[in-house]
C-alpha atoms as a PDB file:
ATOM      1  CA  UNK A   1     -16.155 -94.317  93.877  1.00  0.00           C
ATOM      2  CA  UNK A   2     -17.533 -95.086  90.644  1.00  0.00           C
ATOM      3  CA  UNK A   3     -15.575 -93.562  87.906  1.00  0.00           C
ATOM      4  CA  UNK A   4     -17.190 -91.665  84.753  1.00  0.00           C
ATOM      5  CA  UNK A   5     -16.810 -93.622  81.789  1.00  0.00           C
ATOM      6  CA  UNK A   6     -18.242 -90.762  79.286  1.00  0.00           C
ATOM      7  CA  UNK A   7     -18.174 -87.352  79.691  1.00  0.00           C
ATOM      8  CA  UNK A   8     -21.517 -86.225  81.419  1.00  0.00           C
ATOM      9  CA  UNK A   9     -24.092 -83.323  80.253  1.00  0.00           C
ATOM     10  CA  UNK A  10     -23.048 -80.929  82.870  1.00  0.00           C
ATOM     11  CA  UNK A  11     -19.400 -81.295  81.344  1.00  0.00           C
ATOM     12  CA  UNK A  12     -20.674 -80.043  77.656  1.00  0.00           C
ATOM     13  CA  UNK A  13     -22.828 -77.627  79.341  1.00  0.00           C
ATOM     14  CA  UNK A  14     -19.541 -76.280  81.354  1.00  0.00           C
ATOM     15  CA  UNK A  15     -17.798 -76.448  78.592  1.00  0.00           C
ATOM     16  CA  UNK A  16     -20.312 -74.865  76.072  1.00  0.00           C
ATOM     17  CA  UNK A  17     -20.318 -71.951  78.499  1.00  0.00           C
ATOM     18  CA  UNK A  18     -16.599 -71.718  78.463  1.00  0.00           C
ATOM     19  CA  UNK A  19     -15.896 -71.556  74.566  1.00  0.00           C
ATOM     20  CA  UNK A  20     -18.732 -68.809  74.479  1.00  0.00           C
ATOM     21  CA  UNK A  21     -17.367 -66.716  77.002  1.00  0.00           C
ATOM     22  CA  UNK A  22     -13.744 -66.761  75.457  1.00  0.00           C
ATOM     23  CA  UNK A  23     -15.421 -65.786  72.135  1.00  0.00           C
ATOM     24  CA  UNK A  24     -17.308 -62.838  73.389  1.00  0.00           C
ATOM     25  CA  UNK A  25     -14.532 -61.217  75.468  1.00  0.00           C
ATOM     26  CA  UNK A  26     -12.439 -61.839  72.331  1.00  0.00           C
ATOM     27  CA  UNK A  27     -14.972 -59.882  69.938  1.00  0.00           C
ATOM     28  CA  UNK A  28     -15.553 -57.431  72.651  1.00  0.00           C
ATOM     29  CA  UNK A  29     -11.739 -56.645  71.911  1.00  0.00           C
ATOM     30  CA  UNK A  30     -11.981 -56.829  68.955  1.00  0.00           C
ATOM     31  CA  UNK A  31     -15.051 -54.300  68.511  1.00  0.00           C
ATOM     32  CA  UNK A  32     -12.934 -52.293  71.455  1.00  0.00           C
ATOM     33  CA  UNK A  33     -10.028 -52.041  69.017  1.00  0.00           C
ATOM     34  CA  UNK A  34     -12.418 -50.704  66.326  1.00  0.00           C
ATOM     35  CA  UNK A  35     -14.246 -48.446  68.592  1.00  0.00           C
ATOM     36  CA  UNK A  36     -10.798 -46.838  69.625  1.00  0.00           C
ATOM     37  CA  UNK A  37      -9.360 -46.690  65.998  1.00  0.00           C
ATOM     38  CA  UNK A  38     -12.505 -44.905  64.525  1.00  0.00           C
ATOM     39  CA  UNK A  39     -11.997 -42.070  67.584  1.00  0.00           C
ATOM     40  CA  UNK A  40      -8.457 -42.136  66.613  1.00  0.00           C
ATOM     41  CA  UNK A  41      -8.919 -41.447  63.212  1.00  0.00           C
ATOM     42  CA  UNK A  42     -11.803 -38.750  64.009  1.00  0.00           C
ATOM     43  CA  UNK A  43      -9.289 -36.887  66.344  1.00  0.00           C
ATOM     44  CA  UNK A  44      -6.586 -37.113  63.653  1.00  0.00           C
ATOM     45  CA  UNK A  45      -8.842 -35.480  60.812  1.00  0.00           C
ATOM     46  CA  UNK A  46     -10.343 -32.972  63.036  1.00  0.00           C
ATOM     47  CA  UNK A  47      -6.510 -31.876  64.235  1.00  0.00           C
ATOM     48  CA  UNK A  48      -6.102 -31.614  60.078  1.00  0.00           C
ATOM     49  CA  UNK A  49      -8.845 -29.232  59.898  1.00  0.00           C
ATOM     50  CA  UNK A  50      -6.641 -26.293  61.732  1.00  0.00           C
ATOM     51  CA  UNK A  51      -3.459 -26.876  60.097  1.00  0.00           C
ATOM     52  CA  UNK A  52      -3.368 -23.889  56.547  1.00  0.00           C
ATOM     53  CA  UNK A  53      -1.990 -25.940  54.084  1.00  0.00           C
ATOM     54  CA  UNK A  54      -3.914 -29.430  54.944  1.00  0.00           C
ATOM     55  CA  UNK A  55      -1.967 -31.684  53.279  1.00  0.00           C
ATOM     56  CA  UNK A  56       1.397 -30.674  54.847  1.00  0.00           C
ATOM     57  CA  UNK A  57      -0.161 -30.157  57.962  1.00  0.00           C
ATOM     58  CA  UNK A  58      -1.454 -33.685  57.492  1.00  0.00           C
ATOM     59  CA  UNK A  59       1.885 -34.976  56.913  1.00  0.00           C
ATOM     60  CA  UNK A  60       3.652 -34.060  59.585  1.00  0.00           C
ATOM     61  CA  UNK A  61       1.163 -34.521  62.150  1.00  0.00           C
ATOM     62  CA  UNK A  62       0.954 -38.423  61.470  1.00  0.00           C
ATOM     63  CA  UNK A  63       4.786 -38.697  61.343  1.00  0.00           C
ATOM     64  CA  UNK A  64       4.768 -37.157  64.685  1.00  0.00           C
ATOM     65  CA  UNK A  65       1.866 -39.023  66.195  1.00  0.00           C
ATOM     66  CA  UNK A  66       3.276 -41.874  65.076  1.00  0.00           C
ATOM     67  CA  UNK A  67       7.164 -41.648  66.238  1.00  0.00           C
ATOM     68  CA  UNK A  68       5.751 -40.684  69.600  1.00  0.00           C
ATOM     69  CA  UNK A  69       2.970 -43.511  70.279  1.00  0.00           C
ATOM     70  CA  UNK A  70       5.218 -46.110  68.924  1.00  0.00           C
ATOM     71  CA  UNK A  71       7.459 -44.838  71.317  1.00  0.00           C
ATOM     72  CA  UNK A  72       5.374 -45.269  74.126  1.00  0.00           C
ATOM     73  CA  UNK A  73       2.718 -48.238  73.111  1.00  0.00           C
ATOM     74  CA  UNK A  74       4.792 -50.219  70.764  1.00  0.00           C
ATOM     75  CA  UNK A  75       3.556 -51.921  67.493  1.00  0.00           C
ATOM     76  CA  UNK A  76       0.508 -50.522  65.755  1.00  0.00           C
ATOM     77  CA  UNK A  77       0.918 -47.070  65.837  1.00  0.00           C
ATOM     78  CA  UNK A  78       2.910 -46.500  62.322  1.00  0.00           C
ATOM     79  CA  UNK A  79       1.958 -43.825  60.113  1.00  0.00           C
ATOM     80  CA  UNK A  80       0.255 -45.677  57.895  1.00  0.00           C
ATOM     81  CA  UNK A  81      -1.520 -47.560  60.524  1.00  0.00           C
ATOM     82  CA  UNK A  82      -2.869 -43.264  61.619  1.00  0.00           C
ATOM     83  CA  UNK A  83      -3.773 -43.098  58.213  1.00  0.00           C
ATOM     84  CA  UNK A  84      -5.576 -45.952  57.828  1.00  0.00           C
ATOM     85  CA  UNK A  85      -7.717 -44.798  61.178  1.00  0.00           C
ATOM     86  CA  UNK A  86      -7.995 -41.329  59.688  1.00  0.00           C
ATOM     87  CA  UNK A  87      -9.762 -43.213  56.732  1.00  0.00           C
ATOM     88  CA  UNK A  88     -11.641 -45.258  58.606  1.00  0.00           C
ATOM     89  CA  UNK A  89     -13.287 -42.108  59.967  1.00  0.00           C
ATOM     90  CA  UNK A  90     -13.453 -40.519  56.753  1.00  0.00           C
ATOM     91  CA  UNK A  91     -15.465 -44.025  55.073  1.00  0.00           C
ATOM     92  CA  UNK A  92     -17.511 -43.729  58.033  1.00  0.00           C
ATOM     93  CA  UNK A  93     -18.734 -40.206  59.530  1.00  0.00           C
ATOM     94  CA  UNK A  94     -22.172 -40.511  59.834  1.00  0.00           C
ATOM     95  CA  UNK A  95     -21.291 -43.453  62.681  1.00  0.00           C
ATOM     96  CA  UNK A  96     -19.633 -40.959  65.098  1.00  0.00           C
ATOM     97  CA  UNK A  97     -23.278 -40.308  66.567  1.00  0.00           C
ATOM     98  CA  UNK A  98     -23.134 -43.806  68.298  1.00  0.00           C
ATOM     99  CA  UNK A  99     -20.335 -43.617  69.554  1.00  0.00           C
ATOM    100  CA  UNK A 100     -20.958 -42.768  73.207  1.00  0.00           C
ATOM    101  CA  UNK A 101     -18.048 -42.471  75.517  1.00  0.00           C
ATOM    102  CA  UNK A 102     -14.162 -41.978  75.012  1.00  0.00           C
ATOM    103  CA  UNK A 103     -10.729 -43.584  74.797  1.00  0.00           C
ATOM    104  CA  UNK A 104      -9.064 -41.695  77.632  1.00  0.00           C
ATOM    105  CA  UNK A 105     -10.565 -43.585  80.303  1.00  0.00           C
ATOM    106  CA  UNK A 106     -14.106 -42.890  78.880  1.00  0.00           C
ATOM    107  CA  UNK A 107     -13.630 -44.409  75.313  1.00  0.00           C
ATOM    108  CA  UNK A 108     -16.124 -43.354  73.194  1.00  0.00           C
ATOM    109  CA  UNK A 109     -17.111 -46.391  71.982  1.00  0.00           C
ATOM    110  CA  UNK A 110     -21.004 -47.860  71.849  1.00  0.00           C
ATOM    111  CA  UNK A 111     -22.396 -50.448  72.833  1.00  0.00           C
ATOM    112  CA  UNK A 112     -20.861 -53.768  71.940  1.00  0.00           C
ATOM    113  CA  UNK A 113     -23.423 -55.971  70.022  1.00  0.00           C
ATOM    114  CA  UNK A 114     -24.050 -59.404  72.057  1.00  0.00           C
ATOM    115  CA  UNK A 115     -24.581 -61.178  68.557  1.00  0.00           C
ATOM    116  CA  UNK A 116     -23.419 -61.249  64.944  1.00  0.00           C
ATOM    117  CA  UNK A 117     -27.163 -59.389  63.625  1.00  0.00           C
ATOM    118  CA  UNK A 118     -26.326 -56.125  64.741  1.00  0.00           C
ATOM    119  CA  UNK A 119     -28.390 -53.970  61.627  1.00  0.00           C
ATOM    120  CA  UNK A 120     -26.769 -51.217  60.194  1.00  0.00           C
ATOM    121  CA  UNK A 121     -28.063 -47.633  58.505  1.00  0.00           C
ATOM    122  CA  UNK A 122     -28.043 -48.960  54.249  1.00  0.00           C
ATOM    123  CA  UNK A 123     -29.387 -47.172  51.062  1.00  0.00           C
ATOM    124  CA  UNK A 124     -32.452 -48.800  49.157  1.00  0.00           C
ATOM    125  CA  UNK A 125     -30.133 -50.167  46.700  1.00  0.00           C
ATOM    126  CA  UNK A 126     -28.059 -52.162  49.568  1.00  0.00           C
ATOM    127  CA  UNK A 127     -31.701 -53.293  51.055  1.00  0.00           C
ATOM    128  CA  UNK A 128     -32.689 -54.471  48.198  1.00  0.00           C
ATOM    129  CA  UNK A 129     -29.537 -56.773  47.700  1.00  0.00           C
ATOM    130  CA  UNK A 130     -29.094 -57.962  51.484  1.00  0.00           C
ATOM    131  CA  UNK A 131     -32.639 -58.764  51.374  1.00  0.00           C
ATOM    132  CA  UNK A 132     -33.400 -57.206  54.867  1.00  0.00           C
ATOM    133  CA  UNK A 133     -35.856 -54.221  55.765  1.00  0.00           C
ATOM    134  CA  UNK A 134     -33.964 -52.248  58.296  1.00  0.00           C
ATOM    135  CA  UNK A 135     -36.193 -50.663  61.151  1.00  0.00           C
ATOM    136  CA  UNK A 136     -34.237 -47.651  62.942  1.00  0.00           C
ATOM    137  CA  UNK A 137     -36.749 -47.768  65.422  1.00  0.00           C
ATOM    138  CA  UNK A 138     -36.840 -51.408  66.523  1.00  0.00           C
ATOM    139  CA  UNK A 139     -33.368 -51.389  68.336  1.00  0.00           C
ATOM    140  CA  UNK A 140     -30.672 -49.385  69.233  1.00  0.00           C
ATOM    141  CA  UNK A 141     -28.065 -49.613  66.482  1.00  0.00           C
ATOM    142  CA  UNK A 142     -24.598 -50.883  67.298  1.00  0.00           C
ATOM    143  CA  UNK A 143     -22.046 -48.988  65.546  1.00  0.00           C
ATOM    144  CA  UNK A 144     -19.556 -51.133  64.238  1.00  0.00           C
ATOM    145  CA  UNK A 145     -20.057 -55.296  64.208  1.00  0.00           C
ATOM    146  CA  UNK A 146     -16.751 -56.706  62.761  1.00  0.00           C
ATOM    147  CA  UNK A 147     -13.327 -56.228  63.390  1.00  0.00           C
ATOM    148  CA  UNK A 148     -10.434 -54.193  62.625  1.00  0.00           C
ATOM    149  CA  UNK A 149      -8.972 -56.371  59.959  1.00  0.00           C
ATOM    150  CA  UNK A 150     -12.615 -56.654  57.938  1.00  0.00           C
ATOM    151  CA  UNK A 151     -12.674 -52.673  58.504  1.00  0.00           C
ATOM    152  CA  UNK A 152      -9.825 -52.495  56.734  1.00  0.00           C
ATOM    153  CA  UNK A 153     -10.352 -54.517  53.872  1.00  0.00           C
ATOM    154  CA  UNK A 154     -14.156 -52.821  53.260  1.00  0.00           C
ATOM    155  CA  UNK A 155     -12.748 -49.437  53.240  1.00  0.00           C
ATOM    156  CA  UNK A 156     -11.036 -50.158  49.904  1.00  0.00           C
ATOM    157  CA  UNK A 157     -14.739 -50.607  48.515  1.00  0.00           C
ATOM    158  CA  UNK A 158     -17.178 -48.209  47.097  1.00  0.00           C
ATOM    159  CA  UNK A 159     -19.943 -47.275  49.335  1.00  0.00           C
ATOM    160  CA  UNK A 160     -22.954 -49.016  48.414  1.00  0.00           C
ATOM    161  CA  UNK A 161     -20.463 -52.423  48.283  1.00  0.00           C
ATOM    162  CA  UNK A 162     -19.141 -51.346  51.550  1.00  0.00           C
ATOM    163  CA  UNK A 163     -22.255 -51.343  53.359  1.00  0.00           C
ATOM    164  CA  UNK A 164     -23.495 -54.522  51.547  1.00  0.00           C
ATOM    165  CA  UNK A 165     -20.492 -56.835  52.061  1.00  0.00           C
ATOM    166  CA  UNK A 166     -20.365 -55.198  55.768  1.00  0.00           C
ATOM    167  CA  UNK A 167     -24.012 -56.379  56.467  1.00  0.00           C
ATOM    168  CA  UNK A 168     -23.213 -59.937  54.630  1.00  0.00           C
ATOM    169  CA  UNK A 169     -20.291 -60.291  57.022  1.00  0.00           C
ATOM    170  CA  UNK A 170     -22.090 -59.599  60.293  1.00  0.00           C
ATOM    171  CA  UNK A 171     -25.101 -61.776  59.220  1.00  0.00           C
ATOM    172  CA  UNK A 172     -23.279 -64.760  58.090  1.00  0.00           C
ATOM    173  CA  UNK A 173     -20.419 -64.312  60.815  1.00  0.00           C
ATOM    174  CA  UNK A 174     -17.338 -64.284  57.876  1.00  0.00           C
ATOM    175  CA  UNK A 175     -14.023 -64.212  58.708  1.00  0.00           C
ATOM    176  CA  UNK A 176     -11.701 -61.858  56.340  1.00  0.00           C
ATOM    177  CA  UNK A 177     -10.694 -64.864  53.953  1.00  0.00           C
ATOM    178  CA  UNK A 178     -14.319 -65.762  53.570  1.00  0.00           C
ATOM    179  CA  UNK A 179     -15.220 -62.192  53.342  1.00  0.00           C
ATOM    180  CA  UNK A 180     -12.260 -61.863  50.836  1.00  0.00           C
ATOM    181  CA  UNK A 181     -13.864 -65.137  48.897  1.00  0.00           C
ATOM    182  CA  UNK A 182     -17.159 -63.949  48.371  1.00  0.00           C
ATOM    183  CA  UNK A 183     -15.936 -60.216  47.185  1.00  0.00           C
ATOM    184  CA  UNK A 184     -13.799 -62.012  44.632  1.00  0.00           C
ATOM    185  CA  UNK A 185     -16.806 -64.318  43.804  1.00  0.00           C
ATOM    186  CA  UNK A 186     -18.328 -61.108  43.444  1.00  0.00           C
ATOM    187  CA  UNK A 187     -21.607 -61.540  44.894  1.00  0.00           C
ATOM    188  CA  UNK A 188     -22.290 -57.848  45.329  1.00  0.00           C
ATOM    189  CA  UNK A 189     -22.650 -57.995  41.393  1.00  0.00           C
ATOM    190  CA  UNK A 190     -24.480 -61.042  40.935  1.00  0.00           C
ATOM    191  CA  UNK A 191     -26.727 -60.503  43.663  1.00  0.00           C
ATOM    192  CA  UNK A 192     -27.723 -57.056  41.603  1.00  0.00           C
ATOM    193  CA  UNK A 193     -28.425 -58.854  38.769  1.00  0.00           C
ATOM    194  CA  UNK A 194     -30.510 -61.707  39.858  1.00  0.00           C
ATOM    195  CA  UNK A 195     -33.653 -62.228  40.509  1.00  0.00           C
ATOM    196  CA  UNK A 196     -33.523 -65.130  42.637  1.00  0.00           C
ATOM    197  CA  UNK A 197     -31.225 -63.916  45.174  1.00  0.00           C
ATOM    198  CA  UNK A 198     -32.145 -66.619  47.698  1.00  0.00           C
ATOM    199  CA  UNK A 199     -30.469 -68.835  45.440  1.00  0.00           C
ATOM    200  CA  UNK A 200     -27.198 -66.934  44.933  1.00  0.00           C
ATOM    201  CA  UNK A 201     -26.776 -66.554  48.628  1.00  0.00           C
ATOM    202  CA  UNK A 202     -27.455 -70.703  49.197  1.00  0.00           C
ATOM    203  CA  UNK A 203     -24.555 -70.811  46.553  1.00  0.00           C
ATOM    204  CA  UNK A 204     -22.206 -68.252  48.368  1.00  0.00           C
ATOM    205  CA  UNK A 205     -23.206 -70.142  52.139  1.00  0.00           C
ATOM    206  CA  UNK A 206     -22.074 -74.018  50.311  1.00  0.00           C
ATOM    207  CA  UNK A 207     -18.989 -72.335  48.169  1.00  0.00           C
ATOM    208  CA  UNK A 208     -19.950 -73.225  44.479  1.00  0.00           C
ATOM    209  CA  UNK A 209     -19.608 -71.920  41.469  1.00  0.00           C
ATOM    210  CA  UNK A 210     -21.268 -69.724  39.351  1.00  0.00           C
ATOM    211  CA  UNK A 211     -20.886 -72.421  37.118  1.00  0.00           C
ATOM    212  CA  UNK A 212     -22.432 -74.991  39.001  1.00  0.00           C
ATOM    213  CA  UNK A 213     -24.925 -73.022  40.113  1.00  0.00           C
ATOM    214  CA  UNK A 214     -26.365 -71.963  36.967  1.00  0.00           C
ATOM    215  CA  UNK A 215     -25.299 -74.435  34.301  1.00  0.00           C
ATOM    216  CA  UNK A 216     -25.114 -77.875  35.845  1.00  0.00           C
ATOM    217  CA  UNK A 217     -24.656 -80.000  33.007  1.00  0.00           C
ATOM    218  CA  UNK A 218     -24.496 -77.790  29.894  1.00  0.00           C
ATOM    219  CA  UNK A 219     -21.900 -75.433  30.168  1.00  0.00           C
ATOM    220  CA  UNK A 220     -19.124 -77.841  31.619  1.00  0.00           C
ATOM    221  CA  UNK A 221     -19.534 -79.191  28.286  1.00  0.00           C
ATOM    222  CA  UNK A 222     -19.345 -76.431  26.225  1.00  0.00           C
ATOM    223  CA  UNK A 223     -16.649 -74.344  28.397  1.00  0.00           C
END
């Protein structure tokens, strides 16, 4: 039997196949996880809505909630974790109309984007900066594209940031550090004030400066 000396086509093929399947079932968790935690959080603040004196109500609800499903589920149910889910709602209601079934056995979750260009509902001003013309009528819109841990970091932003940097993320496929990098870089910002935005973006995708970018040889001497 003749023995392969180099691995064959079929092999990177196979194995193509293989590191694309473990990467969608691991964002289809992921996206699962944020599905569940928006419902979570829309449940919570509903629950508020009864209670006389909200904030008390509030209160005691997620310190109950949370002694009793850390109780039964383990890690990830802490108070602040609720609270962070109740926020999470709060940042985004108007996404609660695509969500489409529910977390006790019919999770209301929608349906799971097969690719990182999912579009999502912006104002002009966020258009303008991503540079995209969103169509609500060319494709169903997914609800949420990243995961839990990006959620969590965007919710600490303004709105029109929030929906920019969200739509940057799920374009360019960021992790959170990167994600984290290009917020500090502040790109939002310098995206607003530029008028070659194609530019700015080519600098975020090769991580330069500002400085290199825009001042190649003068300012390092003047600076």
């Amino acid at each position: 039997m003749n023995k392969l000396k180099r691995p064959v086509p079929l092999y990177e093929d196979i194995r193509a196949l293989v590191l694309s399947a473990r990467q969608t079932i691991a964002r289809g968790v992921d996206l699962l996880q944020v599905h569940t935690n928006y419902e979570i959080g829309r449940r919570i603040f509903e629950q508020e809505q009864h209670g006389a004196d909200r904030a008390e109500y509030g209160k005691e609800l997620l310190n109950e909630l949370a002694a009793r499903l850390t109780a039964e589920f383990g890690a990830g149910f802490s108070r602040t974790n609720l609270a962070s889910m109740r926020q999470f709602y709060v940042a985004y209601p108007d996404r609660v109309s695509r969500i489409v079934q529910t977390v006790s056995g019919q999770l209301k979750v929608g349906a799971i984007p097969q690719t990182l260009s999912g579009e999502l509902p912006v104002s002009p001003i966020v258009q303008t900066l991503s540079g995209q013309s969103l169509d609500p009528g060319t494709q169903p819109q997914p609800a949420f594209t990243l995961s839990w841990s990006h959620y969590v970091f965007l919710m600490g932003l303004k709105e029109a940031e929030r929906s920019f940097y969200e739509i940057e993320a799920t374009q360019q496929g960021w992790t959170l550090r990167e994600l984290k990098r290009q917020f500090n870089a502040g790109l939002y910002e310098r995206l607003a004030l530029s008028r070659d935005k194609d530019s700015i973006r080519e600098l975020a995708r090769n991580a330069m400066s500002p400085r290199q970018f825009l001042y190649p040889s003068v300012l390092p001497r003047y600076i």
